[in-house]
Protein backbone atom coordinates (compact mmCIF):
# COMPACT_ATOMS: atom_id res chain seq x y z
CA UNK A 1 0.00 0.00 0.00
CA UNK A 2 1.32 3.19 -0.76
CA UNK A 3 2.24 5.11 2.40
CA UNK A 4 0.37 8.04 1.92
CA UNK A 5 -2.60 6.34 1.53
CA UNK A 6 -1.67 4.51 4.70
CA UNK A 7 -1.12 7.44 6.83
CA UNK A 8 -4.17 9.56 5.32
CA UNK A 9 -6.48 5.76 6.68
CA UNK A 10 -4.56 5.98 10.05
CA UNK A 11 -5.53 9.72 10.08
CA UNK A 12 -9.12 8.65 9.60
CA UNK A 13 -9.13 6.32 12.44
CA UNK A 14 -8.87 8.92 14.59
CA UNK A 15 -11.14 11.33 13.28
CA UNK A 16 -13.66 8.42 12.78
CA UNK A 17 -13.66 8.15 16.73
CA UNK A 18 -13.31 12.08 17.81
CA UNK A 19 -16.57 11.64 15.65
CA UNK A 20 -17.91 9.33 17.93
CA UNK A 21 -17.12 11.62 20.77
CA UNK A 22 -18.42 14.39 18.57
CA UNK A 23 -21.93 12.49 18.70
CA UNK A 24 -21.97 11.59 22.16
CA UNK A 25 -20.98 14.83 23.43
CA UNK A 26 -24.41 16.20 21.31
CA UNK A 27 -26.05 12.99 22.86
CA UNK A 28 -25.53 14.53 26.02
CA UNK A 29 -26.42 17.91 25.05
CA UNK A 30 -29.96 16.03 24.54
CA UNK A 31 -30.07 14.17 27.20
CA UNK A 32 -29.75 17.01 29.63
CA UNK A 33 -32.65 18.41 27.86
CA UNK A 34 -35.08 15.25 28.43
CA UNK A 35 -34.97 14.76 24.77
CA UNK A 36 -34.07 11.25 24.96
CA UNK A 37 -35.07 10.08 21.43
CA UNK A 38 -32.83 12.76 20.14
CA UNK A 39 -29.97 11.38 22.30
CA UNK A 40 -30.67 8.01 21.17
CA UNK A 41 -30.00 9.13 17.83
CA UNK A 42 -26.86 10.44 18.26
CA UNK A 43 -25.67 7.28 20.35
CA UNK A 44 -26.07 5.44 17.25
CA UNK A 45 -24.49 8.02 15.03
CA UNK A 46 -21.45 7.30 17.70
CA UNK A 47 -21.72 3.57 17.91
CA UNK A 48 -21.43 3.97 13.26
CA UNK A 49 -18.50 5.96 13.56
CA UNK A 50 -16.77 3.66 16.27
CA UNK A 51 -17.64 0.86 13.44
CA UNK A 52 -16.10 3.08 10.68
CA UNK A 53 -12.83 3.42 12.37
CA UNK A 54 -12.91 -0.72 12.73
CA UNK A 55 -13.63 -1.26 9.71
CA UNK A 56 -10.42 1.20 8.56
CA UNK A 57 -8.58 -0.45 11.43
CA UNK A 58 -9.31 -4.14 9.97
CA UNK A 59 -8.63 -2.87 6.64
CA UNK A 60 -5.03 -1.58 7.12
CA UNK A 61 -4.32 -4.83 9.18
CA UNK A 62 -5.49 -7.00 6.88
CA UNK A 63 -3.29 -5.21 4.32
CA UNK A 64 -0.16 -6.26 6.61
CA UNK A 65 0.34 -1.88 7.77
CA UNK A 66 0.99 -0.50 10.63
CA UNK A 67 -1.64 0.99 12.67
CA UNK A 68 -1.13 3.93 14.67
CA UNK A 69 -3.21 5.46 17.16
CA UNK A 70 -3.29 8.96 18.36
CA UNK A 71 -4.65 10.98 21.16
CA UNK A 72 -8.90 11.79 20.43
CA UNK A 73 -9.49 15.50 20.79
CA UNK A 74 -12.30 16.33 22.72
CA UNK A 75 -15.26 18.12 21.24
CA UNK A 76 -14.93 21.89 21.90
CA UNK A 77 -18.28 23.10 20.31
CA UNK A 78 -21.31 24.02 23.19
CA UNK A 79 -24.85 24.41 22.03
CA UNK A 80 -27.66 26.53 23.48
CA UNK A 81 -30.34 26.03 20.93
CA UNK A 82 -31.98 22.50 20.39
CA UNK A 83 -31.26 22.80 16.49
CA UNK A 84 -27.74 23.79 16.67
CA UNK A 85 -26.24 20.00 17.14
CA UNK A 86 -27.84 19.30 14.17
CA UNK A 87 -26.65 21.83 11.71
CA UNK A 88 -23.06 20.86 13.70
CA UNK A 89 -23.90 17.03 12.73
CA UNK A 90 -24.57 18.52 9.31
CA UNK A 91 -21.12 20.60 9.02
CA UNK A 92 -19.03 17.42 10.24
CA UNK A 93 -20.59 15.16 8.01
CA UNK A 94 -19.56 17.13 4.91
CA UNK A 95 -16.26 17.56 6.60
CA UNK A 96 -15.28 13.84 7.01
CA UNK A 97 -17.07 13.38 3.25
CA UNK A 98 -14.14 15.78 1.98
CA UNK A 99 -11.80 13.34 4.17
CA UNK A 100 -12.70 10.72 2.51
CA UNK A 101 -12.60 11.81 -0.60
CA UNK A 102 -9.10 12.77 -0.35
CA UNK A 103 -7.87 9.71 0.68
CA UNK A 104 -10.09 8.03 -2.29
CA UNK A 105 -7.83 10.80 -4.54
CA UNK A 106 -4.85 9.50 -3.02
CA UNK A 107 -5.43 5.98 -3.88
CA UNK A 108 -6.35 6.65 -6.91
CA UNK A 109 -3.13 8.76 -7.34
CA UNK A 110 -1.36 5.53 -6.53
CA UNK A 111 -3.35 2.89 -8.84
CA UNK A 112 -4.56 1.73 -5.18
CA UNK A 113 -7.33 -0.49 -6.26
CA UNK A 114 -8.09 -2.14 -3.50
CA UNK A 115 -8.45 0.94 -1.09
CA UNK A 116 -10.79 2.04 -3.67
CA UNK A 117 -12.72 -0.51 -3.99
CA UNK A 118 -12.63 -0.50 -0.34
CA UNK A 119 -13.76 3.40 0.40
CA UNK A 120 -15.84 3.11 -2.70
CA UNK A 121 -18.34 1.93 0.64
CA UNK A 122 -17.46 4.99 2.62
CA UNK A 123 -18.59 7.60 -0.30
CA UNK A 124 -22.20 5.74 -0.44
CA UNK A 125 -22.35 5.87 3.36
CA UNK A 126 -21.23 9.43 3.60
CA UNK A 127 -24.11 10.33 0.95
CA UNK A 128 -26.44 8.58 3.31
CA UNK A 129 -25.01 10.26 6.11
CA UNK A 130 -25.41 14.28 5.16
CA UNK A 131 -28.89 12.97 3.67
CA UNK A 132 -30.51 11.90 6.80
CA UNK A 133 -28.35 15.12 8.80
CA UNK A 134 -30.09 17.55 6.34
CA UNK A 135 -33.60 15.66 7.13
CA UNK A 136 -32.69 15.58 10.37
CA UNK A 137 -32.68 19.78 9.93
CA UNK A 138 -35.38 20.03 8.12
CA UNK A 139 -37.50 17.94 10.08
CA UNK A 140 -36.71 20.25 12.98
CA UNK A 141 -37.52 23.38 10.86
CA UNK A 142 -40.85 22.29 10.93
CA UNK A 143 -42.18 20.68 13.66
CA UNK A 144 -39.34 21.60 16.56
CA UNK A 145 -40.81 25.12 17.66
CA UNK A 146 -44.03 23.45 18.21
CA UNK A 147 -44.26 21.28 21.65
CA UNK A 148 -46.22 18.38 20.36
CA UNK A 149 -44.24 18.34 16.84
CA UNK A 150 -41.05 17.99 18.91
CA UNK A 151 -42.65 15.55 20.97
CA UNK A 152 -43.51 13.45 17.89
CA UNK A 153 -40.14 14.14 16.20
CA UNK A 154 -38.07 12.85 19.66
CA UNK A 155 -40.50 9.90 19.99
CA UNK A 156 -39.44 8.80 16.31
CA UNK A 157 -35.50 9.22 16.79
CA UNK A 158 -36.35 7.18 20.37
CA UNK A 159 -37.09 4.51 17.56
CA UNK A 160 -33.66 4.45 15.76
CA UNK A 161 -32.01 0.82 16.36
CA UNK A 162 -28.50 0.31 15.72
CA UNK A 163 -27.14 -2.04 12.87
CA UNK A 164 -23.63 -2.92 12.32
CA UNK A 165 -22.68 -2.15 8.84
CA UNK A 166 -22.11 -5.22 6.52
CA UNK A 167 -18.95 -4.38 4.73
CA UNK A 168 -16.70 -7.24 3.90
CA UNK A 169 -12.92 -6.33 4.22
């Protein structure tokens, strides 16, 4: 594998997981509230991005590199309005999309097929993942400012169930 490639996937490990402490730190911010089904939510956006840094993790081993793991910075972003973890879930999302699409560059750069064949997963799920952040957003747009609307919106995140994701390495 070439080595850039290999340092840009350890890189991604750890941004994979501050994401996961990015999503239970907004968890929290929820929970606090009483908005429990809007925690929920964001424990499972953790719990994916814990599985996304495995998955890199298994990839690079299986691929006989070294991985190396680095100190997780801790969220430094506060909220004071219920809507403002999303449109941060939002921003992040697009962030780690242009993440992975530079280390998809970079293996392309090196005729890295495998790696591409192997993010080629990771640009579908990142799709997926801004898609349901923006209806996330827009969701809260229109029902959030009224009490029963945001009761009915938190009741349906409080029915999220995780699934680990089925990529084979």
């Amino acid at each position: 594998m070439d080595k850039k490639v290999s340092a840009l996937l350890n890189e991604q490990i750890n941004k994979e997981l501050y994401s996961a402490y990015l999503y239970l730190d907004m968890a929290n911010f929820y929970a606090s509230r009483g908005l429990d089904g809007f925690s929920n939510w964001f424990e499972i956006q953790a719990k994916e991005e814990q599985d996304h840094a495995m998955l890199m993790y298994a990839f690079l081993h299986n691929n006989d590199e070294t991985v190396t793991l680095e100190a997780i910075a801790k969220p430094d972003k506060t909220y004071s309005a219920l809507s403002e973890p999303l449109a941060a879930a939002l921003e992040h999302e697009k962030y780690v999309t242009s993440l992975i699409h530079t280390i998809y560059g970079a293996a392309k750069a090196a005729d890295d097929f495998r790696t591409m064949q192997f993010l080629d997963w990771f640009v579908k799920e990142q799709g997926e993942e801004e898609k349901n952040a923006s209806d996330l957003i827009t969701k809260m747009d229109l029902f959030g400012s009224d009490a029963r609307g945001l009761y009915m919106l938190n009741s349906e995140l409080a029915a999220r169930v995780y699934s680990a994701p089925s990529l084979q390495l």
